[in-house]
Protein backbone atom coordinates (compact mmCIF):
# COMPACT_ATOMS: atom_id res chain seq x y z
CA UNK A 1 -2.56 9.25 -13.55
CA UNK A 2 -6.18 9.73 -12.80
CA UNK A 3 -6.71 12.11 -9.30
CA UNK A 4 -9.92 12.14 -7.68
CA UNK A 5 -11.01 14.59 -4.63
CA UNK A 6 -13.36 13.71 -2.52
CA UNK A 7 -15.27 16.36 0.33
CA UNK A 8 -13.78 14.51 3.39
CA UNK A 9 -11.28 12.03 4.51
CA UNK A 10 -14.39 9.82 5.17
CA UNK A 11 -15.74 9.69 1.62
CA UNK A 12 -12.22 9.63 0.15
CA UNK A 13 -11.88 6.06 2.16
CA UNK A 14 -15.12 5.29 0.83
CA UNK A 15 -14.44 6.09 -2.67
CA UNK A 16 -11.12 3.91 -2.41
CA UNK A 17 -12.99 1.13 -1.10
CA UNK A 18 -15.27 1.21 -4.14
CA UNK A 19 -12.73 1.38 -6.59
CA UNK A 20 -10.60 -1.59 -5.00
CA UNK A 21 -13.85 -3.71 -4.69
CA UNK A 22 -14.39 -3.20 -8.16
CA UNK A 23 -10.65 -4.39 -9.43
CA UNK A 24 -10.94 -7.10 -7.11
CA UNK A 25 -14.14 -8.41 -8.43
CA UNK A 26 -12.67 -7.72 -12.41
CA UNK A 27 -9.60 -9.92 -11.46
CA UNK A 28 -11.37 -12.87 -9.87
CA UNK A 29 -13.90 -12.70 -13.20
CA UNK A 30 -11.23 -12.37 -15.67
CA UNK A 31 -8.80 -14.98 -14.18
CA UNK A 32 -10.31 -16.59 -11.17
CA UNK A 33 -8.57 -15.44 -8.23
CA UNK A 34 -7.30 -11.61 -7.43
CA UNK A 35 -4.22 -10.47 -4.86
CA UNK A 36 -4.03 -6.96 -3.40
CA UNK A 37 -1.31 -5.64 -1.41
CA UNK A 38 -1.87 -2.97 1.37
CA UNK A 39 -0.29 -0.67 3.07
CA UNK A 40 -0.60 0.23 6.97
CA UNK A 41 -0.77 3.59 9.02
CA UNK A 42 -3.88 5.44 9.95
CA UNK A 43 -5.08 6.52 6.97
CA UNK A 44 -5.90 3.20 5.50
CA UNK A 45 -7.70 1.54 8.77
CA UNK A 46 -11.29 3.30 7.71
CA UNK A 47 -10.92 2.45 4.02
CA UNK A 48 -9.98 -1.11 5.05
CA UNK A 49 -13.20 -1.92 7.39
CA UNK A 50 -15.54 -0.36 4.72
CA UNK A 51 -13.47 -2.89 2.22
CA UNK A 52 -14.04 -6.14 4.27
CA UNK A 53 -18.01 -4.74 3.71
CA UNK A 54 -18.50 -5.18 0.25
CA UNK A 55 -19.73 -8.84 -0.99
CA UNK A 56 -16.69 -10.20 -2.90
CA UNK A 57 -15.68 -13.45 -3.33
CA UNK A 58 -12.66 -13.19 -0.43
CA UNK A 59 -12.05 -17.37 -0.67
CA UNK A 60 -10.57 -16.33 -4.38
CA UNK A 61 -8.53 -12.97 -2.85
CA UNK A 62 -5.34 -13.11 -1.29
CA UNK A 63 -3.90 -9.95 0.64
CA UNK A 64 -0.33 -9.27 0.87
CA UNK A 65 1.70 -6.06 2.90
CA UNK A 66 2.77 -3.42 1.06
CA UNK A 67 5.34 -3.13 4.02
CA UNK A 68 5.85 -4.04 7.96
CA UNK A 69 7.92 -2.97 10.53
CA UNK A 70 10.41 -5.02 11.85
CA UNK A 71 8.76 -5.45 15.47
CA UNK A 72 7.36 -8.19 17.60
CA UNK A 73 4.26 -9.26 17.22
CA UNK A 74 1.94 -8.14 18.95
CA UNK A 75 3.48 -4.30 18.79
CA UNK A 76 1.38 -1.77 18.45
CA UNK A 77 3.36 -0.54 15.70
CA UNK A 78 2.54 -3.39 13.62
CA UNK A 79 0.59 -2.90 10.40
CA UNK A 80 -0.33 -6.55 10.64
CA UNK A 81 -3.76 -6.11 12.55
CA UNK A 82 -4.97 -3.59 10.18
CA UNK A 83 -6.16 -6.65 7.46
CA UNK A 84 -8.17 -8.34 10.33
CA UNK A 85 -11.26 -6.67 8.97
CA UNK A 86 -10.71 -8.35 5.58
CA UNK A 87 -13.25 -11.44 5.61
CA UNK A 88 -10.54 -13.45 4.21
CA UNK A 89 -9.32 -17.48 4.73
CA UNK A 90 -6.42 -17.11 7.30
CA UNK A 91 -4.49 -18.68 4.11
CA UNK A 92 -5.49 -16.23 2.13
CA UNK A 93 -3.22 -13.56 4.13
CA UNK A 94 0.58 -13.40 3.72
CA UNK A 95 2.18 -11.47 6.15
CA UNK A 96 5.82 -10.55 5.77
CA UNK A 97 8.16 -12.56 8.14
CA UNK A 98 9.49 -9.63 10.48
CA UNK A 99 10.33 -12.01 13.55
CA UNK A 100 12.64 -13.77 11.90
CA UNK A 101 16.04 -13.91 13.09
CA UNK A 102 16.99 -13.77 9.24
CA UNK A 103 15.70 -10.60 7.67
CA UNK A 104 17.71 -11.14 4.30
CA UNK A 105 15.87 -14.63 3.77
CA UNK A 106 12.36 -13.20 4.81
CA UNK A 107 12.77 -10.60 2.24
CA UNK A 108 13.69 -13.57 -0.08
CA UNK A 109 10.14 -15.86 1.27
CA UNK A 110 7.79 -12.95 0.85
CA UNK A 111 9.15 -12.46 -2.42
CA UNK A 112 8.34 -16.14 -3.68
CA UNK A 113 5.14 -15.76 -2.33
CA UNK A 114 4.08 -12.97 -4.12
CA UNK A 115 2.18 -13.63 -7.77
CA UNK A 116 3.84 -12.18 -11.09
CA UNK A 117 1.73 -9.91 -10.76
CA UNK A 118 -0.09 -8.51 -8.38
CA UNK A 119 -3.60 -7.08 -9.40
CA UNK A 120 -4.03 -3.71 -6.84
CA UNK A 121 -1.51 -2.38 -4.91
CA UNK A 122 -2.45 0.40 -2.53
CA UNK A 123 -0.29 2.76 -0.74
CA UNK A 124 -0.65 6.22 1.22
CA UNK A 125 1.35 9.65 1.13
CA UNK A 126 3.22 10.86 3.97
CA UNK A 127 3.90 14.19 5.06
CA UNK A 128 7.52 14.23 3.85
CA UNK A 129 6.84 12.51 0.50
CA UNK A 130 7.78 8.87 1.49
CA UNK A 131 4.94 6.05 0.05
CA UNK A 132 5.50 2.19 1.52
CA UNK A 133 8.15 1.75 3.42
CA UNK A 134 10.63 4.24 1.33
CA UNK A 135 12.39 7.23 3.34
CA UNK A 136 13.17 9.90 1.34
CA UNK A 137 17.22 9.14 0.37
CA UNK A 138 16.90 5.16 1.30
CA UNK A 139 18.66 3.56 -1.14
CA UNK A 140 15.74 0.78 -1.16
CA UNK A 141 13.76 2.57 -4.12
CA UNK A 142 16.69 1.19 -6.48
CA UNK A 143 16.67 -1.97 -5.24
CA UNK A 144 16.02 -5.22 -8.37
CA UNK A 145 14.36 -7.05 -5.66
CA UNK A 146 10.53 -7.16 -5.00
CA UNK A 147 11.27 -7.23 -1.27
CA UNK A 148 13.27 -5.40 0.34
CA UNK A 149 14.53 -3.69 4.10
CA UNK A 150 14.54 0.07 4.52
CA UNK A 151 16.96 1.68 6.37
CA UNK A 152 15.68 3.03 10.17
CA UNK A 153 12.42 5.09 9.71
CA UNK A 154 10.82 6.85 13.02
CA UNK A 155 12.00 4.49 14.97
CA UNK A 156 11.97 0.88 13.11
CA UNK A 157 13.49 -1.05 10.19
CA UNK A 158 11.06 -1.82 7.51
CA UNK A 159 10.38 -4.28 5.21
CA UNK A 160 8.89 -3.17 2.11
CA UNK A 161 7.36 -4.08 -1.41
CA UNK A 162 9.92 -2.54 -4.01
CA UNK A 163 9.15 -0.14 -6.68
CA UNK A 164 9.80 -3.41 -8.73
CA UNK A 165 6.32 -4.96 -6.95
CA UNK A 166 4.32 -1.86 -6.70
CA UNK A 167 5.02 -0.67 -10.67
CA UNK A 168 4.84 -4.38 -11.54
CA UNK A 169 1.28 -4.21 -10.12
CA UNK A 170 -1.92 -4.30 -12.62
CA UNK A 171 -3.19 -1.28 -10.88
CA UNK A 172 -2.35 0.51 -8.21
CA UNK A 173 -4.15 3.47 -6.01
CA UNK A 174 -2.75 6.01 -3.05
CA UNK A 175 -5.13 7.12 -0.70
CA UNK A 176 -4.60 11.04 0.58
CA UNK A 177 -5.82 12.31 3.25
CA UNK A 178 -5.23 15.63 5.62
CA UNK A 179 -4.18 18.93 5.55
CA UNK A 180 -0.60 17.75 6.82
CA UNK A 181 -0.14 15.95 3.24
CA UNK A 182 -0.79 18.92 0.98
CA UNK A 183 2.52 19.94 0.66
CA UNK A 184 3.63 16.68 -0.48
CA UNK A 185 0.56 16.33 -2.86
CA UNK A 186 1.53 19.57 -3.96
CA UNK A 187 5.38 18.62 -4.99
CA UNK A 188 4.46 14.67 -5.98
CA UNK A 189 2.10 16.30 -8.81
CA UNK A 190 5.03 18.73 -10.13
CA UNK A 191 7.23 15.44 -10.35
CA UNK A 192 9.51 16.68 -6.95
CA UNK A 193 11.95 13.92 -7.63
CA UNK A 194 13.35 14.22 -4.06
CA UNK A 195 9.55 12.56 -2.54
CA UNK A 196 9.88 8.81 -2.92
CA UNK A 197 6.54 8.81 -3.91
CA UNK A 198 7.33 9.84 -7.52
CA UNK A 199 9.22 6.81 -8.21
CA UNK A 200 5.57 4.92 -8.12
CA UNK A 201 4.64 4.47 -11.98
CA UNK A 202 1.99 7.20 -13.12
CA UNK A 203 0.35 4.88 -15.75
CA UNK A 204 -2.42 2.61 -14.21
CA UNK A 205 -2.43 4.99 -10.69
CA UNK A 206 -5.18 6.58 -9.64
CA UNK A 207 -4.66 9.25 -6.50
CA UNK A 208 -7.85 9.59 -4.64
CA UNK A 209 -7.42 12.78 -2.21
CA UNK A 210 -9.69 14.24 0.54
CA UNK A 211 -9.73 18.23 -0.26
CA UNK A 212 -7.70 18.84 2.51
CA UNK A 213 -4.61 17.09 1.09
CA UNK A 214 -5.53 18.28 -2.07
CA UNK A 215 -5.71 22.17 -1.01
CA UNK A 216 -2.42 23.11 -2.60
CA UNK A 217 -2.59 22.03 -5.86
């Protein structure tokens, strides 16, 4: 696993943003299209505005969640708003199926959606180790399933990308940021097996950190 620290949360989003651009633009060379998955909460909101910047070619891109909670939309809780900065084709942007009255089959439609393989997946840290939508102790980090629902998790059910998605991914980066992560940082890097976050496939990562998340290494 490659780990980069940059001076502030600011040029850590910034950094992220370049690196993602660049796999984007590689995929859509190499094989003519590119998918990313991201994740939500605040961390991600600055990287993902300084994203939609960059010239790509977004009509060959299609975004995916990493995870959503189960919530109406409209719900401020909702990581669905956060890709409206992404330039993309409306098409172009799956969003996991949260309203529906069946959560089992959503799981099962976002799955088919989803390519073989998805070229970036990016995901944060929080403070108590979890990455997607995977509390520490959920059983959804063993699940065979791409898709999947976590258990109740500050206050919502989650749907959530699967370590099978995430490790199945080309690439994949985790975006740091703030003092209230170091800890975590601190035990994900010593291989903590209690964080969720170590179950995401070291090979192919790269953790970009702001030096506050990174102060206890």
């Amino acid at each position: 696993m490659d780990v980069v620290v940059a001076p502030t949360a600011e040029a850590a989003a910034a950094l992220a943003a370049d690196r993602i651009a660049g796999r984007l633009r590689d995929a859509v060379r190499r094989r003519g299209s590119a998918t990313a998955a991201f994740s939500g909460g605040s961390t991600p909101k600055l990287m993902l505005t300084l994203l939609g910047a960059h010239d790509l070619p977004w009509r060959a891109i299609t975004a995916y969640q990493v995870d959503e909670r189960v919530a109406p939309d409209g719900d401020p809780d909702r990581n669905a708003p956060l890709l409206e900065v992404l330039p993309l084709p409306s098409r172009n942007v799956k969003l996991m199926g949260v309203t529906s009255k069946d959560l089992a089959a959503a799981c099962r439609r976002a799955a088919a959606l989803l390519p073989e393989r998805l070229d970036v997946v990016h995901l944060g840290l929080g403070d108590d180790g979890h990455t997607a939508s995977w509390p520490p102790g959920d059983p959804v980090v063993d699940c065979r399933e791409p898709v999947a629902l976590s258990g109740m998790f500050n206050g919502h059910i989650r749907m959530t990308l699967t370590p099978v998605a995430v490790n199945g991914a080309r690439w994949r980066i985790v975006l740091v940021a703030g003092s209230g992560k170091a800890a975590a940082v601190r035990g994900w890097m010593a291989g903590d097996r209690s964080l969720p976050i170590t179950r995401v496939r070291r090979t192919g990562t790269v953790a970009v950190l702001d030096a506050a998340a990174a102060a206890q290494m």
